[in-house]
PDB file of N, CA and C in Angstrom:
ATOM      1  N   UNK A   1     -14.289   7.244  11.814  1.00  0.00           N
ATOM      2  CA  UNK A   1     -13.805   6.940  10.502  1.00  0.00           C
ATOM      3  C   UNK A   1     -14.600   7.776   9.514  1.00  0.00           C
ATOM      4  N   UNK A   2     -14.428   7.976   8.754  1.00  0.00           N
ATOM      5  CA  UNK A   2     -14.460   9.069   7.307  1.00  0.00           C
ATOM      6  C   UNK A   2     -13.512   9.116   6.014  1.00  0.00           C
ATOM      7  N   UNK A   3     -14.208   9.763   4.617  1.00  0.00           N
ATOM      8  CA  UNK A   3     -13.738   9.826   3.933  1.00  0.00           C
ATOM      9  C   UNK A   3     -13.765  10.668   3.445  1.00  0.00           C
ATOM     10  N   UNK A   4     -12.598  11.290   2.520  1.00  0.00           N
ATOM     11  CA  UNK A   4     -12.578  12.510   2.462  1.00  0.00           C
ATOM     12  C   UNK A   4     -11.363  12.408   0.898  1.00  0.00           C
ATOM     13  N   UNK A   5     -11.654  13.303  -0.270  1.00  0.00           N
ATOM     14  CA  UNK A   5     -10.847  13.188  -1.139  1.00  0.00           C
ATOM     15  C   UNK A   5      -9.767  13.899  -1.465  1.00  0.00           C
ATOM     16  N   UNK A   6      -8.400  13.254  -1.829  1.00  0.00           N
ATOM     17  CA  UNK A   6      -7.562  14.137  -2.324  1.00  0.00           C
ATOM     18  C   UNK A   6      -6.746  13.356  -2.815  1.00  0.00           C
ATOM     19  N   UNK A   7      -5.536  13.854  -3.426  1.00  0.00           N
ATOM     20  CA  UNK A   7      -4.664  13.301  -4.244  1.00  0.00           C
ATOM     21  C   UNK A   7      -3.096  13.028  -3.374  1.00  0.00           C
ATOM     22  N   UNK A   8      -3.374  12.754  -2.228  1.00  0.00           N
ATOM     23  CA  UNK A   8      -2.145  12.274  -1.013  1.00  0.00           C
ATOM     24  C   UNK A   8      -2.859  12.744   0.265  1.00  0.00           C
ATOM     25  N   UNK A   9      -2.162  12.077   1.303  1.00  0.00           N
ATOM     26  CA  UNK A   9      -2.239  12.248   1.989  1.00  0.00           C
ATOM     27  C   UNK A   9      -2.024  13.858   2.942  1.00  0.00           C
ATOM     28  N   UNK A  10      -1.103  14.284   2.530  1.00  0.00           N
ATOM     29  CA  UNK A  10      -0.583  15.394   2.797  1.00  0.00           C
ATOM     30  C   UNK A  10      -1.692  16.702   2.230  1.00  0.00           C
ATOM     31  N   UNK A  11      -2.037  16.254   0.955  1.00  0.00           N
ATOM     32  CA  UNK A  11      -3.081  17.069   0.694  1.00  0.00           C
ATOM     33  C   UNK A  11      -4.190  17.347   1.073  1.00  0.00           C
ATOM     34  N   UNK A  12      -5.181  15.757   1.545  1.00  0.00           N
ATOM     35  CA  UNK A  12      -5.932  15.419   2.290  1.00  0.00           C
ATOM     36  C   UNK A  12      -5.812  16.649   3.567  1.00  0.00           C
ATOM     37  N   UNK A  13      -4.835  16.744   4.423  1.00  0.00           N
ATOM     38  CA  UNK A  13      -4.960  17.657   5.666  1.00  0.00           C
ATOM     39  C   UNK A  13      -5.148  19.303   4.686  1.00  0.00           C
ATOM     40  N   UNK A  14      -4.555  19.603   4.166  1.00  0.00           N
ATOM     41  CA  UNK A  14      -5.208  21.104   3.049  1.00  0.00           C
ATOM     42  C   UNK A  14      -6.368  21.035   2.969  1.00  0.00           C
ATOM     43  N   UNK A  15      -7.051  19.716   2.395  1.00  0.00           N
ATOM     44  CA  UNK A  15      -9.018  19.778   2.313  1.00  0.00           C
ATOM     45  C   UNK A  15      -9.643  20.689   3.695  1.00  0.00           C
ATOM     46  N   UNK A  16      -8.690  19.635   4.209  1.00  0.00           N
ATOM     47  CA  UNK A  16      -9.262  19.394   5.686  1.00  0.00           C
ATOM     48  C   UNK A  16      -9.362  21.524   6.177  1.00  0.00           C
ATOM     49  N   UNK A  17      -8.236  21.702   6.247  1.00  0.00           N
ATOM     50  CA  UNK A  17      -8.320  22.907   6.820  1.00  0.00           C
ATOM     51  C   UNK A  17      -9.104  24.274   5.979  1.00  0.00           C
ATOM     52  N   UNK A  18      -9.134  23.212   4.649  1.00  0.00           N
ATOM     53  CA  UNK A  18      -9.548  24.609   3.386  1.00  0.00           C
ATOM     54  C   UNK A  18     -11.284  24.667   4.034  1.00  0.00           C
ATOM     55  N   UNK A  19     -11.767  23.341   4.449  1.00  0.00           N
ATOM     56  CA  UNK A  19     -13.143  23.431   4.585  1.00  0.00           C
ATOM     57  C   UNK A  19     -13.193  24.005   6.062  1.00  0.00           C
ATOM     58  N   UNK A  20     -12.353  23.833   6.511  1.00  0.00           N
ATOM     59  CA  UNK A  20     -12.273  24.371   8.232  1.00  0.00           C
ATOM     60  C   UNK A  20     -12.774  25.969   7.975  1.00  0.00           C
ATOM     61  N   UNK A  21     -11.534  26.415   6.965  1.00  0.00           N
ATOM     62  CA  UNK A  21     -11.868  27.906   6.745  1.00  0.00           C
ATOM     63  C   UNK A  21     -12.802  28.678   6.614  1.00  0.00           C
ATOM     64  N   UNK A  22     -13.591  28.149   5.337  1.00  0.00           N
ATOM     65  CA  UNK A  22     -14.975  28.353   4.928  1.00  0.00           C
ATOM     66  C   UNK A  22     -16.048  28.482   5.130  1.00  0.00           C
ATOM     67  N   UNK A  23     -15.907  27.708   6.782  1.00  0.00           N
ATOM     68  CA  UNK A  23     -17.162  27.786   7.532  1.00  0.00           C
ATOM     69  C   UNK A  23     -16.830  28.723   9.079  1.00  0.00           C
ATOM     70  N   UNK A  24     -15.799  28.951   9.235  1.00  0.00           N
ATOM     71  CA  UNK A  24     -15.584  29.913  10.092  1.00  0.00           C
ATOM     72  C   UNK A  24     -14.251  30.369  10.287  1.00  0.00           C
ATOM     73  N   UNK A  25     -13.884  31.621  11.009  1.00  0.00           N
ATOM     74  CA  UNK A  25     -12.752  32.351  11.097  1.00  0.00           C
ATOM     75  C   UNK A  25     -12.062  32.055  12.652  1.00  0.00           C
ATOM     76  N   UNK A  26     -11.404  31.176  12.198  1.00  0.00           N
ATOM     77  CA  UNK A  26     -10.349  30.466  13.247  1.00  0.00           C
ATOM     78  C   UNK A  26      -8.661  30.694  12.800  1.00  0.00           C
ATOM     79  N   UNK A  27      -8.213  31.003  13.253  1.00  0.00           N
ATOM     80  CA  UNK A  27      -6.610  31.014  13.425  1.00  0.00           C
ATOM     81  C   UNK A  27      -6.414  29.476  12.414  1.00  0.00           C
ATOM     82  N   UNK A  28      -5.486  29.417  11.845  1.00  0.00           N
ATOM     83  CA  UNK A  28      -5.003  28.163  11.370  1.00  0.00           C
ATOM     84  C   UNK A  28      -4.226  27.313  11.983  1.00  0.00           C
ATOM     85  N   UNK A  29      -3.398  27.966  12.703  1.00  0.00           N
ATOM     86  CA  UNK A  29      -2.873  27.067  13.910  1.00  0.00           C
ATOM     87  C   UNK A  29      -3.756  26.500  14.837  1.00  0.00           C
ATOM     88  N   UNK A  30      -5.170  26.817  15.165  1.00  0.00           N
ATOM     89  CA  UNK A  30      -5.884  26.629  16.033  1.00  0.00           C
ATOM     90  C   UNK A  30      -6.870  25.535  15.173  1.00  0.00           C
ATOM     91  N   UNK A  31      -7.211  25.414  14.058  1.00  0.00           N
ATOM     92  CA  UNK A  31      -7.689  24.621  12.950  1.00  0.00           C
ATOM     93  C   UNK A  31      -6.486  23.063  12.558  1.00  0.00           C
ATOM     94  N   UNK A  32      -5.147  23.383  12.512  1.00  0.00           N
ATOM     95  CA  UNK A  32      -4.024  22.433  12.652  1.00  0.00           C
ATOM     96  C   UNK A  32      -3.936  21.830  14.031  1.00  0.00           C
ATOM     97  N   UNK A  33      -4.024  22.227  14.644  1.00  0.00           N
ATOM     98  CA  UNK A  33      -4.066  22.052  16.442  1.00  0.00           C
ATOM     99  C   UNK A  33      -5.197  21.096  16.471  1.00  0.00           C
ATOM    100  N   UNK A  34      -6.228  21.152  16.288  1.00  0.00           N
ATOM    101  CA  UNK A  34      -7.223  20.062  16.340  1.00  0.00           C
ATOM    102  C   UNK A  34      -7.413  19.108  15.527  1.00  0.00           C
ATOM    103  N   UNK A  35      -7.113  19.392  13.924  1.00  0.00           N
ATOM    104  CA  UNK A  35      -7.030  18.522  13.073  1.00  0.00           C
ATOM    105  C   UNK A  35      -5.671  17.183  13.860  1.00  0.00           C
ATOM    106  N   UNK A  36      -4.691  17.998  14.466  1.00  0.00           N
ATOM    107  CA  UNK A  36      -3.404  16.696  14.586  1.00  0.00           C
ATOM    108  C   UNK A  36      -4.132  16.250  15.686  1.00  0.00           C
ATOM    109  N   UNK A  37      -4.661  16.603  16.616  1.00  0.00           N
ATOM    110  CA  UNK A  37      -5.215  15.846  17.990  1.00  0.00           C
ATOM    111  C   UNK A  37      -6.238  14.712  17.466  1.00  0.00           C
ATOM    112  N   UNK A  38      -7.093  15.261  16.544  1.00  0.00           N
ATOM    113  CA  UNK A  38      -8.147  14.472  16.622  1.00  0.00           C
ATOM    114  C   UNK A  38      -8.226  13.565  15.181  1.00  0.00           C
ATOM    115  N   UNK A  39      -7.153  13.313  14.129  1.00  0.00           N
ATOM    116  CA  UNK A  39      -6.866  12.384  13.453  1.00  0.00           C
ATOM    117  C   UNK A  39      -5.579  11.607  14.042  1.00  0.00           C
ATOM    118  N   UNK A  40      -5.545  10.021  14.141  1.00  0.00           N
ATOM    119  CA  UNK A  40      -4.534   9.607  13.932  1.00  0.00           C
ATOM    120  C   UNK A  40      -3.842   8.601  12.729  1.00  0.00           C
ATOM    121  N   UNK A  41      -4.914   8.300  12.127  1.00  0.00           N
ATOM    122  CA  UNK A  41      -4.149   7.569  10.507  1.00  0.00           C
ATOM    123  C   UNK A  41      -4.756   8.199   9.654  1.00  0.00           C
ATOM    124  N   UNK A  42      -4.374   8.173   7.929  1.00  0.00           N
ATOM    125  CA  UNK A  42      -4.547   8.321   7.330  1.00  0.00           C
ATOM    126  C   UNK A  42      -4.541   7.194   6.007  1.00  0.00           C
ATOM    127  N   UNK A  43      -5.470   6.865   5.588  1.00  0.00           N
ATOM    128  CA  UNK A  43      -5.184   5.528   4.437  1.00  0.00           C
ATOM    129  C   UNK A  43      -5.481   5.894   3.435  1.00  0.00           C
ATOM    130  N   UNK A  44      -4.383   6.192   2.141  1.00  0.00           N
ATOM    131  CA  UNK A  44      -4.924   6.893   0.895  1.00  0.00           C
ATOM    132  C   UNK A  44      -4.816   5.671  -0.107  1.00  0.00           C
ATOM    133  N   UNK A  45      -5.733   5.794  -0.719  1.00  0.00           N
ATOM    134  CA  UNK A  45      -6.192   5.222  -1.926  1.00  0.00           C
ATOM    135  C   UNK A  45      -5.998   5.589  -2.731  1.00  0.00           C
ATOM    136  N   UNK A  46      -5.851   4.925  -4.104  1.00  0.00           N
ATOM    137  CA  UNK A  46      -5.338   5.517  -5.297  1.00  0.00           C
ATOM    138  C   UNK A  46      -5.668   4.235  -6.850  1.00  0.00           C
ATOM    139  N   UNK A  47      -6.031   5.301  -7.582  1.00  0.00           N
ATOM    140  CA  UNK A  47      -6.174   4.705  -9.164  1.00  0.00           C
ATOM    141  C   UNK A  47      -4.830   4.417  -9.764  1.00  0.00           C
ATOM    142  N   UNK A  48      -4.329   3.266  -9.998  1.00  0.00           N
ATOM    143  CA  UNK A  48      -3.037   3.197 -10.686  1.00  0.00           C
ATOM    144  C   UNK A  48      -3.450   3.483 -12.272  1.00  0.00           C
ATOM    145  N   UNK A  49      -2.454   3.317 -12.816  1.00  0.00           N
ATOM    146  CA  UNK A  49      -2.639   3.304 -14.606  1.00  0.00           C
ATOM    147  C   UNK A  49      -3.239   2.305 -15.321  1.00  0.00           C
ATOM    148  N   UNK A  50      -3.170   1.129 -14.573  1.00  0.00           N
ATOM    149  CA  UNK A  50      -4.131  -0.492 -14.730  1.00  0.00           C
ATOM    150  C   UNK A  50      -5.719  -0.144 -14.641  1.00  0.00           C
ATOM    151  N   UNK A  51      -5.918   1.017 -13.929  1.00  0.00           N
ATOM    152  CA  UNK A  51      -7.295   1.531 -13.328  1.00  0.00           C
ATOM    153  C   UNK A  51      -7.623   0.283 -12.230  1.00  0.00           C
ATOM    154  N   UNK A  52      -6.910   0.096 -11.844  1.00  0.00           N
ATOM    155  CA  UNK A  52      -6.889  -0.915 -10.382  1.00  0.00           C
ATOM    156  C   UNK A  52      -6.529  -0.321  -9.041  1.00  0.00           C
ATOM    157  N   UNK A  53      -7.616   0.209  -7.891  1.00  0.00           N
ATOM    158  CA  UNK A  53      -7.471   0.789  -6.854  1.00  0.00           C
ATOM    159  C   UNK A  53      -7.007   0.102  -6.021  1.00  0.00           C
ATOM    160  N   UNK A  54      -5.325   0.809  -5.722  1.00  0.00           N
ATOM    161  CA  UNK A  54      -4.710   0.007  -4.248  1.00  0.00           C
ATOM    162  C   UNK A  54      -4.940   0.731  -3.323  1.00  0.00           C
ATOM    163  N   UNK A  55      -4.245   0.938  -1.870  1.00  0.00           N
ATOM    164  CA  UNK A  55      -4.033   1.200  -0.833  1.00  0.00           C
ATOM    165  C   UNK A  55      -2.532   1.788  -1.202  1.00  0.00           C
ATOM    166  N   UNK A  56      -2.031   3.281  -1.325  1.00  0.00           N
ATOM    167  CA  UNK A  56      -0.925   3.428  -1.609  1.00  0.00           C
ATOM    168  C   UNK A  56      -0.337   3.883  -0.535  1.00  0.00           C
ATOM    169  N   UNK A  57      -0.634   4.269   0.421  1.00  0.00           N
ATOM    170  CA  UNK A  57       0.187   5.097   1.691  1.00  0.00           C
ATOM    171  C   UNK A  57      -0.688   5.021   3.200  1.00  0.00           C
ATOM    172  N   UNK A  58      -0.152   4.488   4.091  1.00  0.00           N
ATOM    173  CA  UNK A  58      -0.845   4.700   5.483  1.00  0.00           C
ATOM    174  C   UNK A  58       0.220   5.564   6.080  1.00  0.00           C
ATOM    175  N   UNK A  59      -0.387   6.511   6.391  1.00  0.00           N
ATOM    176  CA  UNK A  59       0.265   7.752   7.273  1.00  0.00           C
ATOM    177  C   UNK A  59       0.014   7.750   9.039  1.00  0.00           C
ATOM    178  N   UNK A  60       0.859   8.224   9.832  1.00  0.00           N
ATOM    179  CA  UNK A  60       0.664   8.553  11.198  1.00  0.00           C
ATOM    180  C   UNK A  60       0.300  10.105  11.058  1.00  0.00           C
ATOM    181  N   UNK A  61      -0.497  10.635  11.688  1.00  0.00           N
ATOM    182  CA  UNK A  61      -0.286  12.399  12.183  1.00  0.00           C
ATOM    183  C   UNK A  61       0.144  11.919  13.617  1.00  0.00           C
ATOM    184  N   UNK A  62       1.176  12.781  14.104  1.00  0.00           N
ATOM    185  CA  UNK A  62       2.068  12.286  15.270  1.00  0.00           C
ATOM    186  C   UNK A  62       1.127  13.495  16.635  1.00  0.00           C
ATOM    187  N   UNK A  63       0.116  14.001  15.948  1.00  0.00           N
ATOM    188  CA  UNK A  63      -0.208  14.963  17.520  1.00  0.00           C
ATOM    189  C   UNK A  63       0.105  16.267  17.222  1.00  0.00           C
ATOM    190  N   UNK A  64       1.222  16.664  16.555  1.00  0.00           N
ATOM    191  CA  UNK A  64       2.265  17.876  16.983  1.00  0.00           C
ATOM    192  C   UNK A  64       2.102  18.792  15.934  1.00  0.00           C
ATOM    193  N   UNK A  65       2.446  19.763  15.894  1.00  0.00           N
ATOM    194  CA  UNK A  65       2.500  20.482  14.781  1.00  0.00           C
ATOM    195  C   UNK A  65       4.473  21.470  14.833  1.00  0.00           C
ATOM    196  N   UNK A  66       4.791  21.246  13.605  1.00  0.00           N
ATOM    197  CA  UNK A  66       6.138  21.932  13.165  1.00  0.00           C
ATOM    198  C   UNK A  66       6.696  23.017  13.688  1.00  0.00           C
ATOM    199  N   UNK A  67       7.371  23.050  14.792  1.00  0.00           N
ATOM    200  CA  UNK A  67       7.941  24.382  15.249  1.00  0.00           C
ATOM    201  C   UNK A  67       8.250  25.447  14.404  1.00  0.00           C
ATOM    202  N   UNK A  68       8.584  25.177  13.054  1.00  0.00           N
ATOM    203  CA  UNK A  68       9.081  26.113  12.137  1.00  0.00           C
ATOM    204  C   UNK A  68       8.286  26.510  11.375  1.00  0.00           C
ATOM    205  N   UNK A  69       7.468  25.586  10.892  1.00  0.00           N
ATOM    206  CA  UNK A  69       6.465  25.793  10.072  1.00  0.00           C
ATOM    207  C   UNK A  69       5.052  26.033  10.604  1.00  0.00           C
ATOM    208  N   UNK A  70       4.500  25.178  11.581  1.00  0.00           N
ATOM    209  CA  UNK A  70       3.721  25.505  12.016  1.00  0.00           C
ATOM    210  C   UNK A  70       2.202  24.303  11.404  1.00  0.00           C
ATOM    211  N   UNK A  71       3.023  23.337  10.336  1.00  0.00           N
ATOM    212  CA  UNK A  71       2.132  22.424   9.034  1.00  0.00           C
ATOM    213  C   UNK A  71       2.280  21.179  10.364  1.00  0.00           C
ATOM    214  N   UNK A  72       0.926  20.251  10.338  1.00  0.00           N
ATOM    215  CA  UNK A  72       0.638  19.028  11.073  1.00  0.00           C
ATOM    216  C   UNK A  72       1.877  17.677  10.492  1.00  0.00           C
ATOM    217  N   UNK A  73       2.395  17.422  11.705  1.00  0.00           N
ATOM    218  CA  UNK A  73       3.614  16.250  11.073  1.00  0.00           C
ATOM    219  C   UNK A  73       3.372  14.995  10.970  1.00  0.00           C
ATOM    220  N   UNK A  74       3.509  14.348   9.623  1.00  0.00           N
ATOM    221  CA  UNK A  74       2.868  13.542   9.748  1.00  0.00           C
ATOM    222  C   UNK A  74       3.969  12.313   9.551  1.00  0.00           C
ATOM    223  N   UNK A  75       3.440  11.171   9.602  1.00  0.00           N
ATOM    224  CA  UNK A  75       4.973  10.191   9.418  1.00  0.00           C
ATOM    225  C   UNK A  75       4.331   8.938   8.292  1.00  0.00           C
ATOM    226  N   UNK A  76       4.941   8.869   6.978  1.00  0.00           N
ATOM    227  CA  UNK A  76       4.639   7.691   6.154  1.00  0.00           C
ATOM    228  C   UNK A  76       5.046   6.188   6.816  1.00  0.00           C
ATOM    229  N   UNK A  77       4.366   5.524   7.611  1.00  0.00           N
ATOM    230  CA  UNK A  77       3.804   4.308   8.336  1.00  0.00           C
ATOM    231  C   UNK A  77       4.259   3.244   7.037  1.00  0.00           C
ATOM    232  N   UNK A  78       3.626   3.029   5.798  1.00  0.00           N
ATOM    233  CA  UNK A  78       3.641   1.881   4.441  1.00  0.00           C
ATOM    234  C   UNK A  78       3.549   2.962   3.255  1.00  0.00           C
ATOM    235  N   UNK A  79       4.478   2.581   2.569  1.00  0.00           N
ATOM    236  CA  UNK A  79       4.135   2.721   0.967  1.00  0.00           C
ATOM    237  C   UNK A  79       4.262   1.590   0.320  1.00  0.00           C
ATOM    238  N   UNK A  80       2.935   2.068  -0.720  1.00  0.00           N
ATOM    239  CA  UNK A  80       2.974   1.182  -1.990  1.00  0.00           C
ATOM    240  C   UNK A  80       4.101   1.220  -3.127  1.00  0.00           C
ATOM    241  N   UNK A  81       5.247   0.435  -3.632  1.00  0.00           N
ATOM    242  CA  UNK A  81       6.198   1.015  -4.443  1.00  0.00           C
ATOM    243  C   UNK A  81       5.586  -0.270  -5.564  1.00  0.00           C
ATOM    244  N   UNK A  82       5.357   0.408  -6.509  1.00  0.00           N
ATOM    245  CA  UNK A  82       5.277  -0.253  -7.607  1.00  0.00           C
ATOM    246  C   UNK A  82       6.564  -0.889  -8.700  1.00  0.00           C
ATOM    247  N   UNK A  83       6.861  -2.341  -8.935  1.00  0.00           N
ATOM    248  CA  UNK A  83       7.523  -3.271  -9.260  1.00  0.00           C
ATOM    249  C   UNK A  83       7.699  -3.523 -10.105  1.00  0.00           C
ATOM    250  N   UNK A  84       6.532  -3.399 -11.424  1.00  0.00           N
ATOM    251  CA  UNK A  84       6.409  -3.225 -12.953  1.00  0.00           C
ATOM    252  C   UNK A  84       4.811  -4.001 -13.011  1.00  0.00           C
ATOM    253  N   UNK A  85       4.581  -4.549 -14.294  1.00  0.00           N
ATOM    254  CA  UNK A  85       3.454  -5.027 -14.490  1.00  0.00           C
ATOM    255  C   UNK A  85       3.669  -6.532 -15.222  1.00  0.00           C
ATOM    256  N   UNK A  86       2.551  -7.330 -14.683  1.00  0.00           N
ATOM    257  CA  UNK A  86       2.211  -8.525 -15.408  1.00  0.00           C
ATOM    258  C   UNK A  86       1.647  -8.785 -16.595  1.00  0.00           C
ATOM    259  N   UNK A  87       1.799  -9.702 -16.968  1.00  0.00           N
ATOM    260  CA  UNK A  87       1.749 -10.217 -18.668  1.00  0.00           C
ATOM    261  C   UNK A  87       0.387  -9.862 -19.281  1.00  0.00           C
ATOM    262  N   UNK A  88      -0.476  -9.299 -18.386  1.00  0.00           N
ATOM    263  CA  UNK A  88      -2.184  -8.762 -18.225  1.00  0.00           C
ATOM    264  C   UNK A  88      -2.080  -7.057 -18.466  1.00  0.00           C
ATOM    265  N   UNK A  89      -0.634  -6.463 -18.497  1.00  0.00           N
ATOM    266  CA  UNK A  89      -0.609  -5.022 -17.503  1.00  0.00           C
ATOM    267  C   UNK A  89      -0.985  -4.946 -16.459  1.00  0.00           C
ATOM    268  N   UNK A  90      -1.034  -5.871 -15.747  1.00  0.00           N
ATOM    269  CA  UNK A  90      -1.935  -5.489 -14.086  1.00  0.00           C
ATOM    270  C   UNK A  90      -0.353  -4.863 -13.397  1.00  0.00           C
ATOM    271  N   UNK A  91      -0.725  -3.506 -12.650  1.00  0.00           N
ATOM    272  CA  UNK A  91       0.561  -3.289 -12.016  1.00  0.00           C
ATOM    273  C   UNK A  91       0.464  -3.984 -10.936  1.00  0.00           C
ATOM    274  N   UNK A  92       1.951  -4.613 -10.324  1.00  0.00           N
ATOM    275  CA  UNK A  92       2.136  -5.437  -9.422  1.00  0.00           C
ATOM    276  C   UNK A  92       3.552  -4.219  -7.997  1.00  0.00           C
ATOM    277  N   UNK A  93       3.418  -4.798  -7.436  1.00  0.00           N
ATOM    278  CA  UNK A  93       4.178  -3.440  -6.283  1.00  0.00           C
ATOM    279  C   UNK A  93       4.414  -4.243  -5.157  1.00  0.00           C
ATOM    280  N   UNK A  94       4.991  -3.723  -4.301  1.00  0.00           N
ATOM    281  CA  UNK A  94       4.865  -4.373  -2.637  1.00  0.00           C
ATOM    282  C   UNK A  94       4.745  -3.473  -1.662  1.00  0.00           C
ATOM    283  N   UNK A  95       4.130  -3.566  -0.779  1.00  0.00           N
ATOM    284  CA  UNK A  95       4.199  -2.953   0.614  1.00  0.00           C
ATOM    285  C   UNK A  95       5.799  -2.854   0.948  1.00  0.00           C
ATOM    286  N   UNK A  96       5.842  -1.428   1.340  1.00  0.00           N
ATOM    287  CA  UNK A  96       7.345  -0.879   2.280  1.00  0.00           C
ATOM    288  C   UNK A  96       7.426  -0.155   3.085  1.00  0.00           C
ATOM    289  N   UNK A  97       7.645  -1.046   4.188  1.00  0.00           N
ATOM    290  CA  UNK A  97       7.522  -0.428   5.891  1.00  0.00           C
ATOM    291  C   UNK A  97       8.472   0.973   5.953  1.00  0.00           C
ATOM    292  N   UNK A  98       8.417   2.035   6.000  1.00  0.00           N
ATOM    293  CA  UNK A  98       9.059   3.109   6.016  1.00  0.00           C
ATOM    294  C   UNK A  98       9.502   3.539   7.866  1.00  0.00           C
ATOM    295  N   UNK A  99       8.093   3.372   8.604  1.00  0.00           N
ATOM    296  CA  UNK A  99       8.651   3.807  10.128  1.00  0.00           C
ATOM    297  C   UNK A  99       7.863   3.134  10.894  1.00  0.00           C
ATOM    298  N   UNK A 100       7.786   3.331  12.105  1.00  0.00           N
ATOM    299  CA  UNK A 100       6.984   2.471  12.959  1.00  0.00           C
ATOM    300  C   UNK A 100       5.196   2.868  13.912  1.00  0.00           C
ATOM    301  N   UNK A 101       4.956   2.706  14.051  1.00  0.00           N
ATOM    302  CA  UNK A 101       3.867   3.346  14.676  1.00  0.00           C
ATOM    303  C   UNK A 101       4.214   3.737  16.007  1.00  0.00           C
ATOM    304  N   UNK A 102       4.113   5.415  16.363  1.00  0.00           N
ATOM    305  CA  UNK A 102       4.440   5.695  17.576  1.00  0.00           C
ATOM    306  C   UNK A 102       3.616   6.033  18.593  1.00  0.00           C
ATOM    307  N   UNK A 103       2.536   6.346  18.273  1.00  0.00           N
ATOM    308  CA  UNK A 103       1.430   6.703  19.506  1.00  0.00           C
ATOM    309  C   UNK A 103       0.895   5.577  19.460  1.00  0.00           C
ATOM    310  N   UNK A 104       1.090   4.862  19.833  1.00  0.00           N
ATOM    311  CA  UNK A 104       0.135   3.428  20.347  1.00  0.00           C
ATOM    312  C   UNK A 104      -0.575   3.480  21.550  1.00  0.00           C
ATOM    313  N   UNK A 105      -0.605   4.361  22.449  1.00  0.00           N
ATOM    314  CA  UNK A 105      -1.454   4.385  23.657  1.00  0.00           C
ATOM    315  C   UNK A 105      -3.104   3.904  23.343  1.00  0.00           C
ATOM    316  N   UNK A 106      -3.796   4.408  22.358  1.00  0.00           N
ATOM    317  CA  UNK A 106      -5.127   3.789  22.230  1.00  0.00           C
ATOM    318  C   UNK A 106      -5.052   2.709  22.072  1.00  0.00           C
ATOM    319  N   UNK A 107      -4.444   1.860  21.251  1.00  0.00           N
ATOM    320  CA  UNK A 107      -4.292   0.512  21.744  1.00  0.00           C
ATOM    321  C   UNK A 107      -3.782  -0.355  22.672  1.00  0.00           C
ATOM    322  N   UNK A 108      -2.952   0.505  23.309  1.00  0.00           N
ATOM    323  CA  UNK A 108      -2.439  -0.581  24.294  1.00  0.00           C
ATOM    324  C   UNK A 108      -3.769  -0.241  25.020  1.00  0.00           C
ATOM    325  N   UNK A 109      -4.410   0.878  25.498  1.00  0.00           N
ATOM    326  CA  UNK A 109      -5.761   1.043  26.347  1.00  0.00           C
ATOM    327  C   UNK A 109      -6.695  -0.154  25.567  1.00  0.00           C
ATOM    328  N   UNK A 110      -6.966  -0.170  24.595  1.00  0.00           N
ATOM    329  CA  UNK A 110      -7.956  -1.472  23.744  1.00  0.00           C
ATOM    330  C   UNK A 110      -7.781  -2.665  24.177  1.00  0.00           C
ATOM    331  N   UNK A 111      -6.316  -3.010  24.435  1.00  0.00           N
ATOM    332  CA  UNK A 111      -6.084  -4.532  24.830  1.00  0.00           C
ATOM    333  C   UNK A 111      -5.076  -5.385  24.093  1.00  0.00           C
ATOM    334  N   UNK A 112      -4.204  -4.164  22.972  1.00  0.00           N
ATOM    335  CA  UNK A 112      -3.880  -4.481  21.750  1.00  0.00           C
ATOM    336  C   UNK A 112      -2.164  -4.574  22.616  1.00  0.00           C
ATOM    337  N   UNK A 113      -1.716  -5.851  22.219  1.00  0.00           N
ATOM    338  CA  UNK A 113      -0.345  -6.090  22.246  1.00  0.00           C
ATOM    339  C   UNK A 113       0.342  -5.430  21.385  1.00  0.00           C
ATOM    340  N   UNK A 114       1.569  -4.868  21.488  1.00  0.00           N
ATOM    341  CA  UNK A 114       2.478  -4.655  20.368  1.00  0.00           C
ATOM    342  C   UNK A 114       3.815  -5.299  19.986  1.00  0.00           C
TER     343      UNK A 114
END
C-alpha cells in the first residue's frame, strides 16, 4: 500500500510512469507492463467544494495493457456521484457500482468468499 498524488486516477498511473522515467531509461511499455502487474486498486481521494474529503473513485488495473494504445486498462469499480448539498452546504452524493471486480484470485487464495 502507498500513496501517491494526483488529480484521478488515470493520472495517478502518468505520475507513476513520469517518475519511472526520471530515474532510468526503460521502454514505456516495459515501465506500463509492470506498473499493471504489480498494482491492483486504485482509491482516489478528493477535496469537494464543501472542502470535505471523500473517497471519489475505486479503480481495478485489469493486468493488461491496450492493444492499440499500448496505455494500462483500467476499470472504474465505484464512483462517487454527487446529489446536491444540505441545508449546511455539506455536499451529499452516493456510491455507484459501475463494474465488478474481476481478478479476484488473491482473494479467493486469502480465504475471501465472493
Amino acid at each position: 500500500m502507498s500513496t501517491g498524488h494526483a488529480n484521478s486516477a488515470s493520472d495517478m498511473l502518468s505520475r507513476l510512469e513520469t517518475m519511472v522515467l526520471m530515474g532510468m531509461d526503460i521502454p514505456l511499455s516495459a515501465i506500463r507492463g509492470q506498473i499493471a502487474s504489480g498494482i491492483d486498486i486504485i482509491v482516489q481521494l478528493g477535496r469537494l467544494r464543501d472542502r470535505t474529503r471523500k473517497v471519489l473513485e475505486i479503480c481495478e488495473l485489469t493486468g493488461k495493457l491496450d492493444d492499440k494504445t499500448g496505455e494500462i486498462v483500467m476499470r472504474t469499480l465505484y464512483r462517487f456521484k454527487e446529489t446536491g448539498v444540505d441545508e449546511n452546504n455539506k455536499v451529499i452524493g452516493e456510491w455507484r457500482k459501475e463494474n465488478d471486480l474481476t481478478n479476484v484470485e488473491k482473494l479467493l487464495a486469502a480465504g475471501l468468499t465472493i
